[in-house]
C-alpha atoms as a PDB file:
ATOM      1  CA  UNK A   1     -16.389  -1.189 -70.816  1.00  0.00           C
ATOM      2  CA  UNK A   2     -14.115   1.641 -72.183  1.00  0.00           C
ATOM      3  CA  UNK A   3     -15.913   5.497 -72.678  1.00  0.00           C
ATOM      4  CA  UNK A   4     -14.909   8.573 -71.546  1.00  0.00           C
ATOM      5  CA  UNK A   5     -16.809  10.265 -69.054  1.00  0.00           C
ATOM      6  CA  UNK A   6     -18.019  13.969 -67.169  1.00  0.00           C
ATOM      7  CA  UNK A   7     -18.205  14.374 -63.885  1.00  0.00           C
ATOM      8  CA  UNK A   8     -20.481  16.870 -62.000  1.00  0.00           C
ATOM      9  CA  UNK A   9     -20.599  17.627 -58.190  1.00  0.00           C
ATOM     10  CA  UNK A  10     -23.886  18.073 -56.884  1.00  0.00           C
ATOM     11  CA  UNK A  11     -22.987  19.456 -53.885  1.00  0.00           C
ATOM     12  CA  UNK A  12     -25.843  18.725 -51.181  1.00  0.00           C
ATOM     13  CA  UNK A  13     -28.971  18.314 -52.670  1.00  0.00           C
ATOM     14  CA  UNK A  14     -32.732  16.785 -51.924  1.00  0.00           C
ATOM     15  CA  UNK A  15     -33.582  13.649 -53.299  1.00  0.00           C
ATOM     16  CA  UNK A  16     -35.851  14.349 -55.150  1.00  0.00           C
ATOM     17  CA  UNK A  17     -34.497  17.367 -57.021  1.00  0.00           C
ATOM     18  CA  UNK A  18     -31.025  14.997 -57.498  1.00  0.00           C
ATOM     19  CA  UNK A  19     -33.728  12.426 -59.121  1.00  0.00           C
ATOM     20  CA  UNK A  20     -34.620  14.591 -61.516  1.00  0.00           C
ATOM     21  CA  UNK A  21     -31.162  15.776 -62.392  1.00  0.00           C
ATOM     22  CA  UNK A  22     -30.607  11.786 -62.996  1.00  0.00           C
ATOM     23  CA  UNK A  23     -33.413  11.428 -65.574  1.00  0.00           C
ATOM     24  CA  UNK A  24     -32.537  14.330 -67.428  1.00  0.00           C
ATOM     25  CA  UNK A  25     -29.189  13.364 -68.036  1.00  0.00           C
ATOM     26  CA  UNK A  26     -29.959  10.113 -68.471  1.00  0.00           C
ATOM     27  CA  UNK A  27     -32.453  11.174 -71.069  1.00  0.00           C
ATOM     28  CA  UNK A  28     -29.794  13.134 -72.763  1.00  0.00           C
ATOM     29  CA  UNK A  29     -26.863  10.412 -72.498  1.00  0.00           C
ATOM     30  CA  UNK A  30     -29.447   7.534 -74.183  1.00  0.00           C
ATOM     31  CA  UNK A  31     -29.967  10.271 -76.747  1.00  0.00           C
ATOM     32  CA  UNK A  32     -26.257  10.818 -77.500  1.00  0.00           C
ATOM     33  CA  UNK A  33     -27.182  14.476 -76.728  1.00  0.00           C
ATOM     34  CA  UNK A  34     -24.588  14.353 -73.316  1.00  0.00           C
ATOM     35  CA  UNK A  35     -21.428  12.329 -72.871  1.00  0.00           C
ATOM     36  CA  UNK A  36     -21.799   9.298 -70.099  1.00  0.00           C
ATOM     37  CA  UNK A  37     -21.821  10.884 -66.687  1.00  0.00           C
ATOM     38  CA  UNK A  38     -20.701  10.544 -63.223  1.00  0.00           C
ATOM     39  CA  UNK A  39     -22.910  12.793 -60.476  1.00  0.00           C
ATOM     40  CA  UNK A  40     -21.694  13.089 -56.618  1.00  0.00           C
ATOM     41  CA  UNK A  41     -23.880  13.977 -54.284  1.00  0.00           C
ATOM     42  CA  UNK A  42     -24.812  14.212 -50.697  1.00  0.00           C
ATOM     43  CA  UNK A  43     -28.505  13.865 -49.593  1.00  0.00           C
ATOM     44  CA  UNK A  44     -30.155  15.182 -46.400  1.00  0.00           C
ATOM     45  CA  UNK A  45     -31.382  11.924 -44.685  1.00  0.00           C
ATOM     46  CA  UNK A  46     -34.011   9.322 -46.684  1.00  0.00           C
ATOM     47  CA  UNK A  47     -34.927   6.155 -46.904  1.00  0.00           C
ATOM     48  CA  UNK A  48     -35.374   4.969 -50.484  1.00  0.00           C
ATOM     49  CA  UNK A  49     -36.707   1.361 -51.319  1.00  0.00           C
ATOM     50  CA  UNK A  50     -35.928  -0.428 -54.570  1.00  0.00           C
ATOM     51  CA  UNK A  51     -37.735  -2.836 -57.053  1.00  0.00           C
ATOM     52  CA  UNK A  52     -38.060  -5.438 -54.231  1.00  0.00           C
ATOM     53  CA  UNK A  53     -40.672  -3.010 -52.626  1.00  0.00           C
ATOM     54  CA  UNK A  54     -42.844  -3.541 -49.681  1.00  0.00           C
ATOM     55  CA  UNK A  55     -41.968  -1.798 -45.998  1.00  0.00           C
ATOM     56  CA  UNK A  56     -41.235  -5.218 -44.224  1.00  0.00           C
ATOM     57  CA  UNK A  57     -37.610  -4.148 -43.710  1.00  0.00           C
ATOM     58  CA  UNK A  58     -38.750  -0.539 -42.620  1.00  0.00           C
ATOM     59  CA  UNK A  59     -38.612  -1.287 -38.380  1.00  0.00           C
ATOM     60  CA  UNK A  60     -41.137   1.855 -37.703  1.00  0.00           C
ATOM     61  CA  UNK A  61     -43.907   3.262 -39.215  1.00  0.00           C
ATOM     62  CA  UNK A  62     -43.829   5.750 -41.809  1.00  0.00           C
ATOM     63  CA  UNK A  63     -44.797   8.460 -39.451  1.00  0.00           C
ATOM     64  CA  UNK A  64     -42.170   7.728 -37.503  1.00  0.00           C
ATOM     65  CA  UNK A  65     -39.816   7.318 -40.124  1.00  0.00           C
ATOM     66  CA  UNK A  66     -41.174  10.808 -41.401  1.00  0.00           C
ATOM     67  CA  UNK A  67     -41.181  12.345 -37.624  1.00  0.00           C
ATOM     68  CA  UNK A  68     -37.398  11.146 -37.370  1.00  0.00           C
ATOM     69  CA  UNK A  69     -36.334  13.651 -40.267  1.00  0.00           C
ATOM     70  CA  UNK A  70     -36.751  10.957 -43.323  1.00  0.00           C
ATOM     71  CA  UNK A  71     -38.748  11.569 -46.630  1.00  0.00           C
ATOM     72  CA  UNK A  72     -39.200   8.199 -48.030  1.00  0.00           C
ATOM     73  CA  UNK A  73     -39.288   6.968 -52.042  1.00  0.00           C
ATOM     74  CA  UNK A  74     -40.107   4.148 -54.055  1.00  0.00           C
ATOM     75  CA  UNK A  75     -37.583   4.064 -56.866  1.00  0.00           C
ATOM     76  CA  UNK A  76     -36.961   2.116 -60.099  1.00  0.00           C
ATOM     77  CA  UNK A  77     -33.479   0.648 -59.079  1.00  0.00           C
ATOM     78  CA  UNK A  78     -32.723  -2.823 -58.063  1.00  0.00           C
ATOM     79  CA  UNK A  79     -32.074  -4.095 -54.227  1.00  0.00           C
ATOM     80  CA  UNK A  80     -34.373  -3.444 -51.059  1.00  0.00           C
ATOM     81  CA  UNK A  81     -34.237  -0.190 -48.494  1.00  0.00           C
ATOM     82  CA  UNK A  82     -31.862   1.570 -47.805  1.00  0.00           C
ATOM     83  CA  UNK A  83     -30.298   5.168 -46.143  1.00  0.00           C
ATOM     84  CA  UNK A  84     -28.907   8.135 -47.751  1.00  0.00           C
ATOM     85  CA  UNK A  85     -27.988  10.870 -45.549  1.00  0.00           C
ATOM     86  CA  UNK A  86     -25.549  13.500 -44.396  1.00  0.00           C
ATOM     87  CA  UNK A  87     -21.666  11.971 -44.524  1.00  0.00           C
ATOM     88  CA  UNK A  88     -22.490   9.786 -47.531  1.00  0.00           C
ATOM     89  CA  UNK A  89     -20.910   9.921 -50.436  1.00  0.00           C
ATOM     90  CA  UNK A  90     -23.326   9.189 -53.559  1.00  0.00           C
ATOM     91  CA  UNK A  91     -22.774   8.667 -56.998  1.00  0.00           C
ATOM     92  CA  UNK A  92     -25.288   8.215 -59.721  1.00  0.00           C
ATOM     93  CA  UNK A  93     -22.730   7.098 -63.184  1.00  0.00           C
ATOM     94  CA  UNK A  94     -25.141   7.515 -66.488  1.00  0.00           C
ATOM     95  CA  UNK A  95     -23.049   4.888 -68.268  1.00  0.00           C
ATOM     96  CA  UNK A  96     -24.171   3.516 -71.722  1.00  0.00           C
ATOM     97  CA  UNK A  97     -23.219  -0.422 -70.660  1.00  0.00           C
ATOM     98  CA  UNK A  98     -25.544  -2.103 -73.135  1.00  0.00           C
ATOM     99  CA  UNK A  99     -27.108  -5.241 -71.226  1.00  0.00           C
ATOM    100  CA  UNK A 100     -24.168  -6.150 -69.231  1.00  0.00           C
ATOM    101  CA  UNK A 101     -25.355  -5.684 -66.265  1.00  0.00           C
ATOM    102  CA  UNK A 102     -23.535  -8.355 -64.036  1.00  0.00           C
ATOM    103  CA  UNK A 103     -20.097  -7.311 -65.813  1.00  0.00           C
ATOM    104  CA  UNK A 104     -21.434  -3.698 -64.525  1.00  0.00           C
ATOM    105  CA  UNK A 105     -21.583  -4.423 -60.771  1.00  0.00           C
ATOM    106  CA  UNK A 106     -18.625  -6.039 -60.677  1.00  0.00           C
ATOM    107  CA  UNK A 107     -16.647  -3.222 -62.095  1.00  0.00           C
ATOM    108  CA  UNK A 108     -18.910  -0.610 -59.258  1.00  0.00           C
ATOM    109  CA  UNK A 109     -17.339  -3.065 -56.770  1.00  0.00           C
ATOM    110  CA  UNK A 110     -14.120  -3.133 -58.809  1.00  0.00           C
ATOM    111  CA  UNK A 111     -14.038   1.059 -58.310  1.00  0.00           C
ATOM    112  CA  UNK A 112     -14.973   1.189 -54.427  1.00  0.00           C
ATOM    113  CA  UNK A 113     -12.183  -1.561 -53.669  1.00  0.00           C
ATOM    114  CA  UNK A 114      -9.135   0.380 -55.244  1.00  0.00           C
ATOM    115  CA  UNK A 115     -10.559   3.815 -53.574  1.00  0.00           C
ATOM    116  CA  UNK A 116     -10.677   1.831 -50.421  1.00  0.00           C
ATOM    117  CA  UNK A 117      -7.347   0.029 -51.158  1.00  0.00           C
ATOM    118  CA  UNK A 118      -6.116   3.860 -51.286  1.00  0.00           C
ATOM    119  CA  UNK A 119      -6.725   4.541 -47.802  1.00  0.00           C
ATOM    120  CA  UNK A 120      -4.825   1.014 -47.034  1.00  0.00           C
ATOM    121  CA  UNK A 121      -7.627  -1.018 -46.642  1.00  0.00           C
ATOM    122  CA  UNK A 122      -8.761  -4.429 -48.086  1.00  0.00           C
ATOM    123  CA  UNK A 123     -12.231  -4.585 -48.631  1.00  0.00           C
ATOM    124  CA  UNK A 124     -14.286  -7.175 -50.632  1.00  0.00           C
ATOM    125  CA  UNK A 125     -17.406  -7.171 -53.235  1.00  0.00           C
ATOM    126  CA  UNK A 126     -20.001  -9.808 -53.230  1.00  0.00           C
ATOM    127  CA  UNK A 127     -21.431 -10.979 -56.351  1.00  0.00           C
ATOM    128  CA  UNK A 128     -24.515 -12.256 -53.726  1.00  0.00           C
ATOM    129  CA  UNK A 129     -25.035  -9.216 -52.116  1.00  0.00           C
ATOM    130  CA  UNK A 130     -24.045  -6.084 -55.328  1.00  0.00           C
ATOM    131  CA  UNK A 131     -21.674  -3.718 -52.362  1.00  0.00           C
ATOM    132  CA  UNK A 132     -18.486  -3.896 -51.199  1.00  0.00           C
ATOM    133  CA  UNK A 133     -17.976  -5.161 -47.183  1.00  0.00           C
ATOM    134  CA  UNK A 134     -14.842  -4.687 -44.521  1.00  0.00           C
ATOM    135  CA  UNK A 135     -15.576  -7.661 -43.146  1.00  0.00           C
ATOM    136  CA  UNK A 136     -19.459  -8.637 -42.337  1.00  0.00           C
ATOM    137  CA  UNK A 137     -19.914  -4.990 -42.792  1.00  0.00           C
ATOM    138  CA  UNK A 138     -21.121  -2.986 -45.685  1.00  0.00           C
ATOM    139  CA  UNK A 139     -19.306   0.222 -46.523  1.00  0.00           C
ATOM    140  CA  UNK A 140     -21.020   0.596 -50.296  1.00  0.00           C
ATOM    141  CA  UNK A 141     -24.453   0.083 -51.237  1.00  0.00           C
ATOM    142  CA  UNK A 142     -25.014  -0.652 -54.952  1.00  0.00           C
ATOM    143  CA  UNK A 143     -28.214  -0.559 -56.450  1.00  0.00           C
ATOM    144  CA  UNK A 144     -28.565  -0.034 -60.428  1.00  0.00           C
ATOM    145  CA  UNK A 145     -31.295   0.438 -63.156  1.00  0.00           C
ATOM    146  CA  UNK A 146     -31.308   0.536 -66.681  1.00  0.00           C
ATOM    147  CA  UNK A 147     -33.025   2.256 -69.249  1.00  0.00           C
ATOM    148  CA  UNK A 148     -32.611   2.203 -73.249  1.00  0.00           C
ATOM    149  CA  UNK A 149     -29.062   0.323 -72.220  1.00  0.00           C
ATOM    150  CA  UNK A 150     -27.672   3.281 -69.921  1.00  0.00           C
ATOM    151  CA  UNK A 151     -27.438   3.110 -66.458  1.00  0.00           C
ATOM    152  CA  UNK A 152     -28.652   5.423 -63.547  1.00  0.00           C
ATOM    153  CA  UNK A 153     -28.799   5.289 -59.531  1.00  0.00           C
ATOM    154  CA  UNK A 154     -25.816   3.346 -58.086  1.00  0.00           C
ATOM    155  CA  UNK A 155     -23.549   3.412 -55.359  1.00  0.00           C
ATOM    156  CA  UNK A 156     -23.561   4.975 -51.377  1.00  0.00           C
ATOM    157  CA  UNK A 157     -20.243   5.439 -49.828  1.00  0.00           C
ATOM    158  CA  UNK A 158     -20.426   5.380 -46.141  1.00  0.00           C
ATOM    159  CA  UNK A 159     -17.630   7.978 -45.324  1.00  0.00           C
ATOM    160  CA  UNK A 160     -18.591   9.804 -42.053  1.00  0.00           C
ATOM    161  CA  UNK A 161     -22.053   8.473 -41.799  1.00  0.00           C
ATOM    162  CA  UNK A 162     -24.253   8.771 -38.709  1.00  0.00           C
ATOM    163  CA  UNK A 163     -24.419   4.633 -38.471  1.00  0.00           C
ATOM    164  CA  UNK A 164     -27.065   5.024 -36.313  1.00  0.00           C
ATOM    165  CA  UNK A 165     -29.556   6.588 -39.001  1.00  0.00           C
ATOM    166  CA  UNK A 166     -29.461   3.083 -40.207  1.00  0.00           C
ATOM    167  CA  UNK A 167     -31.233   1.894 -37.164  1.00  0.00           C
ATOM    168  CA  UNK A 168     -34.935   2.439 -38.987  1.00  0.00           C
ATOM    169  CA  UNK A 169     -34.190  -0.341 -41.168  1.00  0.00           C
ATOM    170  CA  UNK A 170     -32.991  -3.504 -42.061  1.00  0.00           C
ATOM    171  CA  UNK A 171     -30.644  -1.988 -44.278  1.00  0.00           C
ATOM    172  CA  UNK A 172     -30.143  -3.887 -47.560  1.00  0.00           C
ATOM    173  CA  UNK A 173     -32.657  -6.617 -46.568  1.00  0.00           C
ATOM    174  CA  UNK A 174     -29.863  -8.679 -44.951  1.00  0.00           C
ATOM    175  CA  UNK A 175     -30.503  -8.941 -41.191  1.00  0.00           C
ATOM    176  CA  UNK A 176     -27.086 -10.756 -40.306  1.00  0.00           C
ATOM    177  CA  UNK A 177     -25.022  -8.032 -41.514  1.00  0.00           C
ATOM    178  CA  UNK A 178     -23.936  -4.783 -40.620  1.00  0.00           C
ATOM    179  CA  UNK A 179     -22.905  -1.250 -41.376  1.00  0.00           C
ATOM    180  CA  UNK A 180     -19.850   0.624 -41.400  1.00  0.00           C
ATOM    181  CA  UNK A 181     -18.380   3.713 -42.498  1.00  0.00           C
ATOM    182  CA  UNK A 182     -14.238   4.552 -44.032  1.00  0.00           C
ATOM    183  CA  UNK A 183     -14.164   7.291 -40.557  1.00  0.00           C
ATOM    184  CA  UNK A 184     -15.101   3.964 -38.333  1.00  0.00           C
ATOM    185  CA  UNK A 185     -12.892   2.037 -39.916  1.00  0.00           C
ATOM    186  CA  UNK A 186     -10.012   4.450 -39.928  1.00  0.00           C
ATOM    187  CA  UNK A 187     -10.770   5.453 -36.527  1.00  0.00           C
ATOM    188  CA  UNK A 188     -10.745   9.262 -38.278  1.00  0.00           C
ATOM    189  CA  UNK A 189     -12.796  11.298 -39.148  1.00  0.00           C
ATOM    190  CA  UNK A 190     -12.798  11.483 -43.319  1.00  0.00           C
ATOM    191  CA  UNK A 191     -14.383  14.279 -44.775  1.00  0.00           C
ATOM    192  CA  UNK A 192     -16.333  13.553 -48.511  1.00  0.00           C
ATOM    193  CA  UNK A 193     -13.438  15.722 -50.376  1.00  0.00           C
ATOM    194  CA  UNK A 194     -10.570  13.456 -49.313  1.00  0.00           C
ATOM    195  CA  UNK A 195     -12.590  10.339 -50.877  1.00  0.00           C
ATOM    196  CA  UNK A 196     -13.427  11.957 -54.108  1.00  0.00           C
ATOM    197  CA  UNK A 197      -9.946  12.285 -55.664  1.00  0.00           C
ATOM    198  CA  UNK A 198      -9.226   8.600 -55.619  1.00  0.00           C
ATOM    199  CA  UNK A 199     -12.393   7.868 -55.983  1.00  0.00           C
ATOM    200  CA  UNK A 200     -12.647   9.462 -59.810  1.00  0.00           C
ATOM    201  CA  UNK A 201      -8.962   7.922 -59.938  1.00  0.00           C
ATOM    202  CA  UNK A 202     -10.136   4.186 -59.361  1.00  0.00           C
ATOM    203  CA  UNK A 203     -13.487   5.075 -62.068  1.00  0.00           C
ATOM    204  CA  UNK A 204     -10.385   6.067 -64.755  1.00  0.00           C
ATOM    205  CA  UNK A 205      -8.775   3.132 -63.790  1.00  0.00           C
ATOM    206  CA  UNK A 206     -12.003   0.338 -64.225  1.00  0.00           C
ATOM    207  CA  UNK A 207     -13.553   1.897 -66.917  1.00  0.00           C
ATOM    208  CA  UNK A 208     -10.407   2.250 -68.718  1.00  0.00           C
ATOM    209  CA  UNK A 209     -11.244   6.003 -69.379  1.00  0.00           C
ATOM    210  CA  UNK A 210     -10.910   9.772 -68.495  1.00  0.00           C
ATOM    211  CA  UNK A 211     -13.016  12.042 -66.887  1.00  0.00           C
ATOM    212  CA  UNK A 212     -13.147  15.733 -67.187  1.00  0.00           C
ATOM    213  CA  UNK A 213     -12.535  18.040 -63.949  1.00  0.00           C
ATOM    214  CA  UNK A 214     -14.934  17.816 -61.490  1.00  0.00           C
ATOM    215  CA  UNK A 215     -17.557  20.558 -61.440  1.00  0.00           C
ATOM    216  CA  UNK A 216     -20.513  21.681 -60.033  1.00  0.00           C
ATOM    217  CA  UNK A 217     -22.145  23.303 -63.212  1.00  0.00           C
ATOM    218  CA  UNK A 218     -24.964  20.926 -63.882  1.00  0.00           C
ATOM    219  CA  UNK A 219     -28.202  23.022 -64.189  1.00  0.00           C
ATOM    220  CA  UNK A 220     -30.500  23.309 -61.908  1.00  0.00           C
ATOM    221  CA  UNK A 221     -33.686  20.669 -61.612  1.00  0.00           C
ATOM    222  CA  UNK A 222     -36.420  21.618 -63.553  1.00  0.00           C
ATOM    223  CA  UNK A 223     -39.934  21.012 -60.540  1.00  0.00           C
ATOM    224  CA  UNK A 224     -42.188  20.191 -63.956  1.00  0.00           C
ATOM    225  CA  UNK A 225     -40.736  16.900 -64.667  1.00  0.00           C
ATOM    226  CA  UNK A 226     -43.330  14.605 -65.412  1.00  0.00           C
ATOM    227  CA  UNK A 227     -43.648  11.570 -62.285  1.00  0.00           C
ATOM    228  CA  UNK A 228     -45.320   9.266 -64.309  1.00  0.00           C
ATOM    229  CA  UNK A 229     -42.153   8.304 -66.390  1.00  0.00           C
ATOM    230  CA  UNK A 230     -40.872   6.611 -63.141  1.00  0.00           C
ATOM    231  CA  UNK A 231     -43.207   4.056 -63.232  1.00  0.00           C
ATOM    232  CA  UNK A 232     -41.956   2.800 -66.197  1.00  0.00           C
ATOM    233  CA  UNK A 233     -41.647  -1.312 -66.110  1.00  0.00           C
ATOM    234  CA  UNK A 234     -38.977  -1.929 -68.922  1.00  0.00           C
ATOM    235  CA  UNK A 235     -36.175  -1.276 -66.160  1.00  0.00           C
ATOM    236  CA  UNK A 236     -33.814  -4.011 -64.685  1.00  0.00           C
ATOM    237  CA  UNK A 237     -31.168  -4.449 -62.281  1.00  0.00           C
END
């Protein structure tokens, strides 16, 4: 997988609204329209739950989930629930990668292990569970669709993450694992701008391109976009 790439920085943003960013560049990518592209973003705090479905790893009601700060979505990615929130570092690449999805993963876990590897830490994927673990503990969640052969959703980086957000859910599915963040780890606190440089660094280095400067100068989200397109069905992971 060789391409060149753009990379916008979202900033903080709503799910939803950073949703709709994602299909309208992904619209635009699959159209040729846009070059592939990388967005980073930080959500406030949601639970989103992937093509597996169902609430049976959601440990409260929705109520409660909803009374503890959380708006909740049903998404077209792969994987079961899990948490996005404040300290999380979360990157949607648009990525034209053809069918290859396997080869795809790999190289996400392939990009979070030399980021990680620059803060002097060994971490591992796992082909049986798509993230990247310090030990039995997840510090990237991975979970990928793919439309008209280009990618969107894809990766959580738990930097300074409030681990105990994660205590709604089973996160992932997997109830004999755990969480983690890089600040836990490091026994520091890291802040989301020290992680991006290598970060983008480690996506040059896998994807065996370059990336323009990071900016924040995607557009807006429009609130029209039609919801029904998100039901779509010819979407794998």
């Amino acid at each position: 997988m060789r391409f060149d790439f753009d990379v916008h920085d979202l900033g903080r943003l709503p799910y939803r609204d950073a949703w709709d960013v994602q299909l309208r560049r992904h619209a635009a990518v699959a159209d040729g329209r846009e070059a592939p592209t990388l967005l980073l973003v930080e959500h406030p705090p949601v639970l989103t739950f992937g093509k597996k479905g169902g609430r049976r790893h959601l440990l409260v009601s929705e109520a409660e989930a909803r009374a503890r700060g959380f708006d909740l979505f049903d998404v077209e990615r792969g994987g079961d629930v899990t948490y996005h929130g404040p300290g999380q570092l979360v990157g949607y690449p648009i990525f034209p990668i053809g069918r290859r999805v396997r080869d795809y993963l790999r190289a996400l876990e392939d990009v979070m292990v030399r980021t990680f590897a620059a803060f002097g830490l060994t971490t591992t994927g796992s082909p049986g569970y798509a993230g990247v673990w310090f030990g039995d503990e997840k510090l990237v969640a991975i979970g990928v669709a793919i439309k008209r052969n280009v990618s969107f959703h894809g990766f959580a980086m738990n930097v300074h993450t409030d681990l105990a957000r994660f205590d709604a859910i089973v996160p992932c599915g997997l109830h004999d694992k755990g969480v983690t963040s890089l600040s836990r780890v490091l026994e520091r606190h890291v802040g989301l701008d020290e992680v991006k440089p290598p970060l983008l660094a480690a996506f040059r280095e896998t994807f065996h391109g370059s990336c323009a400067p990071l900016d924040d100068t995607t557009a807006p989200p429009r609130k029209d976009l039609a919801r029904k397109d998100l039901a779509r069905k010819d979407l794998v992971a």
